[in-house]
PDB file of N, CA and C in Angstrom:
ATOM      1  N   UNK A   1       0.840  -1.179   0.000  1.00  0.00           N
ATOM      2  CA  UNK A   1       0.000   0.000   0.000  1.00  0.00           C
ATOM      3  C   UNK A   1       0.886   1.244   0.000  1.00  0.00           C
ATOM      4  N   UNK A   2       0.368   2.533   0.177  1.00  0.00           N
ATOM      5  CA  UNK A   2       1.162   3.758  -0.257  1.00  0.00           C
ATOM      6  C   UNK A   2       0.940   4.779   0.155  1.00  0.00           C
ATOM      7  N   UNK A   3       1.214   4.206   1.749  1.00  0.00           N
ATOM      8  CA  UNK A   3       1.663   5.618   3.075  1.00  0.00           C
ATOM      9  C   UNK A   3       0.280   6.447   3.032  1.00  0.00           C
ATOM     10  N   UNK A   4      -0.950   5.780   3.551  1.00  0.00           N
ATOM     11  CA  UNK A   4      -2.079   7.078   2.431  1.00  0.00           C
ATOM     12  C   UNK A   4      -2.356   7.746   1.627  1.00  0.00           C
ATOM     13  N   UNK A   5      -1.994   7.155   0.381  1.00  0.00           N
ATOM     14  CA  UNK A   5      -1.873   7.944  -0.553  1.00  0.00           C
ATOM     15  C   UNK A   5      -3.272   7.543  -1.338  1.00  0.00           C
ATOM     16  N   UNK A   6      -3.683   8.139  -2.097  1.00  0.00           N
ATOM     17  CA  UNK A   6      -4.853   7.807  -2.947  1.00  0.00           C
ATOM     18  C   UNK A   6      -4.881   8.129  -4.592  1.00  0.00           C
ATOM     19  N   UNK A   7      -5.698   7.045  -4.656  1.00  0.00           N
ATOM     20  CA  UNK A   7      -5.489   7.301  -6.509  1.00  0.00           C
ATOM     21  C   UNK A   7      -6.153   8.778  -6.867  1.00  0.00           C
ATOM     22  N   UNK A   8      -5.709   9.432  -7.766  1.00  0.00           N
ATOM     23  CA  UNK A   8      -6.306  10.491  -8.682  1.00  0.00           C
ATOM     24  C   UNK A   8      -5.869  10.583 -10.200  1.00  0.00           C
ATOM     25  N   UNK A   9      -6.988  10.503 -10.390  1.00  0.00           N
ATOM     26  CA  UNK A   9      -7.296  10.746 -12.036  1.00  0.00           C
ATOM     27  C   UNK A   9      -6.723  12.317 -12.473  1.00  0.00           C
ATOM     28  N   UNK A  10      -6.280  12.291 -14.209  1.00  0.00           N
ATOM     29  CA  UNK A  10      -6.047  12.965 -14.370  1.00  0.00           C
ATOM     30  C   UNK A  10      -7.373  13.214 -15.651  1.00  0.00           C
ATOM     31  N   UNK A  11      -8.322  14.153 -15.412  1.00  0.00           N
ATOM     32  CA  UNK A  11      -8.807  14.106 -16.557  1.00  0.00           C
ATOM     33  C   UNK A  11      -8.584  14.600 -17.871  1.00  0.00           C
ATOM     34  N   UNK A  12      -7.654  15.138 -18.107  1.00  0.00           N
ATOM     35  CA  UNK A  12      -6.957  15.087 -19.211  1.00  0.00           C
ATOM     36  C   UNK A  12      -6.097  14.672 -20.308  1.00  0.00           C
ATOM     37  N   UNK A  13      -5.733  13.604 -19.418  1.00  0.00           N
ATOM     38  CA  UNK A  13      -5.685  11.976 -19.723  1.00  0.00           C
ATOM     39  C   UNK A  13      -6.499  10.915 -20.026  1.00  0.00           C
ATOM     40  N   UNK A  14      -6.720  10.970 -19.105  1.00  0.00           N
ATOM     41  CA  UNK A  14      -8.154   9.667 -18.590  1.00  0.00           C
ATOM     42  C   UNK A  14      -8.675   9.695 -20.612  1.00  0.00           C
ATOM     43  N   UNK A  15      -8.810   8.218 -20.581  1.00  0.00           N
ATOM     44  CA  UNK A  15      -9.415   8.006 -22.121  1.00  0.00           C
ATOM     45  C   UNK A  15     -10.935   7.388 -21.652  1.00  0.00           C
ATOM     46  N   UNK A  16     -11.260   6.967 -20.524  1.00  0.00           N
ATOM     47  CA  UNK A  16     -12.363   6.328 -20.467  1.00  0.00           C
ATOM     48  C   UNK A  16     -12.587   4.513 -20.590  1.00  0.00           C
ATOM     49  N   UNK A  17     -11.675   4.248 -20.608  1.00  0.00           N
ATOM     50  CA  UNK A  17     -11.423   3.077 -21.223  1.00  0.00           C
ATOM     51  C   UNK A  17     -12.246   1.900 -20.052  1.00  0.00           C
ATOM     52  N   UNK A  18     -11.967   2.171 -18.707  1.00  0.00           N
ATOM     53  CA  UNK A  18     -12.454   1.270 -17.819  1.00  0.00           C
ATOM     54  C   UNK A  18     -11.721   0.639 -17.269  1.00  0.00           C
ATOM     55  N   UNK A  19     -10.048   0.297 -17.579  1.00  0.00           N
ATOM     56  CA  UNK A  19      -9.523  -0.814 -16.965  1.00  0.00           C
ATOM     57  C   UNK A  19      -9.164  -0.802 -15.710  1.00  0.00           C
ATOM     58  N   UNK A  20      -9.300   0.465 -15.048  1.00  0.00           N
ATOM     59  CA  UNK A  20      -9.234   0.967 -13.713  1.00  0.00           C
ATOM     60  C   UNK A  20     -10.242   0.357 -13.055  1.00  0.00           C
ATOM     61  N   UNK A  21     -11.444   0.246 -13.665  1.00  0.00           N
ATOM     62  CA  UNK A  21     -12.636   0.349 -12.806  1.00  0.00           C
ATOM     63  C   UNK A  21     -12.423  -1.205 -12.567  1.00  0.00           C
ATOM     64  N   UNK A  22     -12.307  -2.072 -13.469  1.00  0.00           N
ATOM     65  CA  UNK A  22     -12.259  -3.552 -13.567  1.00  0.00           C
ATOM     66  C   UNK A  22     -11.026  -3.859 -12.288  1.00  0.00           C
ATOM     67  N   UNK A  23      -9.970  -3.791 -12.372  1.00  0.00           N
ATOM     68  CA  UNK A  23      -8.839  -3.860 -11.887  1.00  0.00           C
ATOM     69  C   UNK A  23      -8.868  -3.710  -9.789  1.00  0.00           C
ATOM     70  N   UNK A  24      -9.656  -2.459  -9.835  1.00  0.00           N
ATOM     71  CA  UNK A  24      -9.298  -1.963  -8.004  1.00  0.00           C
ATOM     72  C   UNK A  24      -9.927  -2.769  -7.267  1.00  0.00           C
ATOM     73  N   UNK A  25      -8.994  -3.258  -6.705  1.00  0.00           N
ATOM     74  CA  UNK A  25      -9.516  -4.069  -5.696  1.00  0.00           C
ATOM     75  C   UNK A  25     -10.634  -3.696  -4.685  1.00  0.00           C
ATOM     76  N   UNK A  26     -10.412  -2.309  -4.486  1.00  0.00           N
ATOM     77  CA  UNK A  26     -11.681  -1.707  -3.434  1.00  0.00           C
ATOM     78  C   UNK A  26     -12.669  -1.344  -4.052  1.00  0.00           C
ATOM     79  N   UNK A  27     -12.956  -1.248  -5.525  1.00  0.00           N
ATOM     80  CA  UNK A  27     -14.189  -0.718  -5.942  1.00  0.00           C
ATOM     81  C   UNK A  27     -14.134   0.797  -6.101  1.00  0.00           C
ATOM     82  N   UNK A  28     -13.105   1.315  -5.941  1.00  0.00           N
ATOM     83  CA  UNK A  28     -13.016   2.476  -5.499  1.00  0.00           C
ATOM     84  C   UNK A  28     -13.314   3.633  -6.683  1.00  0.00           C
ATOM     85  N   UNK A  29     -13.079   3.194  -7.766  1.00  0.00           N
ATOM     86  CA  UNK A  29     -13.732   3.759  -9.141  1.00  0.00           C
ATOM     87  C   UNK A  29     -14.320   3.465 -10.406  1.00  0.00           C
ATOM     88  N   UNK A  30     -14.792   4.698 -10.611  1.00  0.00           N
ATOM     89  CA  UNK A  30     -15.960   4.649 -11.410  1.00  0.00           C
ATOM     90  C   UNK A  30     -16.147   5.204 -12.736  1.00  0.00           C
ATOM     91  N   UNK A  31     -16.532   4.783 -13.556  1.00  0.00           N
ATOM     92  CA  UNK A  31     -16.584   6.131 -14.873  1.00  0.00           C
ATOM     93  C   UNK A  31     -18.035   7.012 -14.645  1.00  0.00           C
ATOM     94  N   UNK A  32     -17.649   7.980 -14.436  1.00  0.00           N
ATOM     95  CA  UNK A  32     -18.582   9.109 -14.561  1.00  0.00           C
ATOM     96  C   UNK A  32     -18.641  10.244 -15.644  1.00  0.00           C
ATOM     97  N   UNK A  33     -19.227  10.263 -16.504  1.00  0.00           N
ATOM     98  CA  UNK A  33     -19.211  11.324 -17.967  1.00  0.00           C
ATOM     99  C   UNK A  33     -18.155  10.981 -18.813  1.00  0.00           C
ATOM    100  N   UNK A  34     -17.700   9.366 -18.830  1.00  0.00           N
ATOM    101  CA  UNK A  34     -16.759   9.010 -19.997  1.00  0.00           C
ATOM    102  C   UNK A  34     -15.660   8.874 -19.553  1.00  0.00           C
ATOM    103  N   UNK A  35     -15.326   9.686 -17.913  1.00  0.00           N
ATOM    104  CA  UNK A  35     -13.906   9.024 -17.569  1.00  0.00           C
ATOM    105  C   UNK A  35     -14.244   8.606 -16.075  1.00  0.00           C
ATOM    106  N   UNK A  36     -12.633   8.247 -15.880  1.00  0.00           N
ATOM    107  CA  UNK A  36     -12.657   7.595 -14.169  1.00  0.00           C
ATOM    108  C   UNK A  36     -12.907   8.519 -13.219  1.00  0.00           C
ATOM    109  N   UNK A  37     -13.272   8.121 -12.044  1.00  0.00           N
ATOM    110  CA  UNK A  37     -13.774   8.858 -10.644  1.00  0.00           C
ATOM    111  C   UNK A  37     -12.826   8.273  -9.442  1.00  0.00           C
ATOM    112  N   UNK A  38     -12.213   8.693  -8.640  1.00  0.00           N
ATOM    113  CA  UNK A  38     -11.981   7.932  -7.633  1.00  0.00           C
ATOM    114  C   UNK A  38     -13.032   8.580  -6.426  1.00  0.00           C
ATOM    115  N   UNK A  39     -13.344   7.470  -5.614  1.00  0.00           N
ATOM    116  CA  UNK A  39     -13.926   8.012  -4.518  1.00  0.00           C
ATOM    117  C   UNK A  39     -12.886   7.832  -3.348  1.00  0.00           C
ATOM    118  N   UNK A  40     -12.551   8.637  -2.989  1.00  0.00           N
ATOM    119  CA  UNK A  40     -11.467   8.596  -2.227  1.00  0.00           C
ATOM    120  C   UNK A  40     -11.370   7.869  -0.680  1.00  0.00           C
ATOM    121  N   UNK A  41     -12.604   7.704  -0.180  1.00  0.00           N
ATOM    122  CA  UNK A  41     -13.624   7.142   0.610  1.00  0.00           C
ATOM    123  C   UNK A  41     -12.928   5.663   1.173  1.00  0.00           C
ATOM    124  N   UNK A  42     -13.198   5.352  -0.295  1.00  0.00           N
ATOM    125  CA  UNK A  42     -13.178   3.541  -0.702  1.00  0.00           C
ATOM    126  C   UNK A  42     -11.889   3.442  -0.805  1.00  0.00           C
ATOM    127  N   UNK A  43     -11.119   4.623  -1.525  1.00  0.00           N
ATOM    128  CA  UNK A  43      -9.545   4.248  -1.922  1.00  0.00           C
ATOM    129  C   UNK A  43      -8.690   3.279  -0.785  1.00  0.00           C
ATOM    130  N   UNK A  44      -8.094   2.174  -1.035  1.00  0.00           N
ATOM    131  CA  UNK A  44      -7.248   1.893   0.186  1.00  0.00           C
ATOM    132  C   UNK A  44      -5.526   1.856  -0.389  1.00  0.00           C
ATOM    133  N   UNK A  45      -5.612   2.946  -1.347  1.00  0.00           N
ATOM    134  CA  UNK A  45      -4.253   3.038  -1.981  1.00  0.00           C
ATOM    135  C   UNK A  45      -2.926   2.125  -2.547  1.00  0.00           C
ATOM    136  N   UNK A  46      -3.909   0.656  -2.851  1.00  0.00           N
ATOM    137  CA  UNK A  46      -3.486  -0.111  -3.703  1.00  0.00           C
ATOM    138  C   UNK A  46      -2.957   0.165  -5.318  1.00  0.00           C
ATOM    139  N   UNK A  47      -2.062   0.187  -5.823  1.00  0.00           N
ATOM    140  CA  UNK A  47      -1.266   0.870  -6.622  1.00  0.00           C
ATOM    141  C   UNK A  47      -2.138   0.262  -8.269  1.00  0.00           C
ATOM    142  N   UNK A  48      -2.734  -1.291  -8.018  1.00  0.00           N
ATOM    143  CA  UNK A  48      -3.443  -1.701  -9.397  1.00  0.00           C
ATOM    144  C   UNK A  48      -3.353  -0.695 -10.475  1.00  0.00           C
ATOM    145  N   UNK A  49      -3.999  -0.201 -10.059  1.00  0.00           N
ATOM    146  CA  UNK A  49      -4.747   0.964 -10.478  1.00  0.00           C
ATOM    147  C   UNK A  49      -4.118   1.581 -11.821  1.00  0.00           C
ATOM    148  N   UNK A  50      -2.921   2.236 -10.725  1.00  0.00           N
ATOM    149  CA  UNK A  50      -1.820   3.349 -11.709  1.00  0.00           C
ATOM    150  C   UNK A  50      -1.206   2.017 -12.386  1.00  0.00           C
ATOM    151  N   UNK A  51      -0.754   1.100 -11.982  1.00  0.00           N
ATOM    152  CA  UNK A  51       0.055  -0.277 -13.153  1.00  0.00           C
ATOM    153  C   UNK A  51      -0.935  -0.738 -14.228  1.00  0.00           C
ATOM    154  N   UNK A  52      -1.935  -0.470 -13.943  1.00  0.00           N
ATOM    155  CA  UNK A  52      -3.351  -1.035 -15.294  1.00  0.00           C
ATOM    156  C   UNK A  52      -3.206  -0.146 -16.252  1.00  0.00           C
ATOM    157  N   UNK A  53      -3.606   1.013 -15.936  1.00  0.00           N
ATOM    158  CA  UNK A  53      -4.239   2.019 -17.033  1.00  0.00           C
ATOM    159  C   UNK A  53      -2.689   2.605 -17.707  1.00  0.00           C
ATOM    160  N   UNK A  54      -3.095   2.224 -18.939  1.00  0.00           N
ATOM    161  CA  UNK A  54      -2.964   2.424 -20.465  1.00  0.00           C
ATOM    162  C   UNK A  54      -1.938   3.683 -21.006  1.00  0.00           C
ATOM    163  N   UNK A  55      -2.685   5.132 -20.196  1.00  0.00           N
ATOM    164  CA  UNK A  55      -1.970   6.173 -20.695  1.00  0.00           C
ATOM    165  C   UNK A  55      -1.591   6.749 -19.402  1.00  0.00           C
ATOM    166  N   UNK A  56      -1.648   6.017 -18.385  1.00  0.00           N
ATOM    167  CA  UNK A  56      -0.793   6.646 -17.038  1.00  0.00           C
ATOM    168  C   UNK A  56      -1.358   7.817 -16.534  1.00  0.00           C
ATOM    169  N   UNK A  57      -2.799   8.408 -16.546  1.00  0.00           N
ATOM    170  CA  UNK A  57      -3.599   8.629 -16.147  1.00  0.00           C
ATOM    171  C   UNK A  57      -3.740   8.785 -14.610  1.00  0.00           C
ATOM    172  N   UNK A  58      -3.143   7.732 -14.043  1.00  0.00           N
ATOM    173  CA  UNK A  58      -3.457   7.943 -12.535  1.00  0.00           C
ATOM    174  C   UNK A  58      -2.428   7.545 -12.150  1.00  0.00           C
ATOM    175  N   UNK A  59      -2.479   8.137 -10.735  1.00  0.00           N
ATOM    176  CA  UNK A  59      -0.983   8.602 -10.086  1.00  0.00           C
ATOM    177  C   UNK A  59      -1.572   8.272  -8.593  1.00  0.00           C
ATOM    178  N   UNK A  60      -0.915   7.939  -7.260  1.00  0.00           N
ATOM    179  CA  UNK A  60      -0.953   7.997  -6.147  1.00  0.00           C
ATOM    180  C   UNK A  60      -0.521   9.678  -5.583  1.00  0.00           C
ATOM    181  N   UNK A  61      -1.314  10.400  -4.783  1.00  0.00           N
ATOM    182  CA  UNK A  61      -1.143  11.656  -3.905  1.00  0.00           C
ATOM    183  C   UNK A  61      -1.510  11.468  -2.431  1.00  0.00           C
TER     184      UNK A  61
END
């Protein structure tokens, strides 16, 4: 895990693709209006996430 850190999307990146959403172990995101969401809530800062997606889109903060 990653010192509390939590996933965030970049939406300017983000293609929409989904493989985030498939991938997190916590459920923690979502596509909302074509791209990813994290709910930060749910996040338990498992890295999946940023190693899945495609155009590197998401980052741990």
């Amino acid at each position: 895990m990653a010192d509390n850190k939590k996933a965030v999307v970049d939406p300017n990146i983000c293609t929409g693709c989904g493989i985030c959403v498939d991938v997190c172990p916590s459920q923690a995101i979502e596509l909302v209006d074509g791209l990813a969401k994290v709910n930060s809530d749910k996040c338990n800062g498992d890295v999946t996430c940023v190693d899945a997606c495609p155009v590197q889109a998401i980052a741990m903060q």
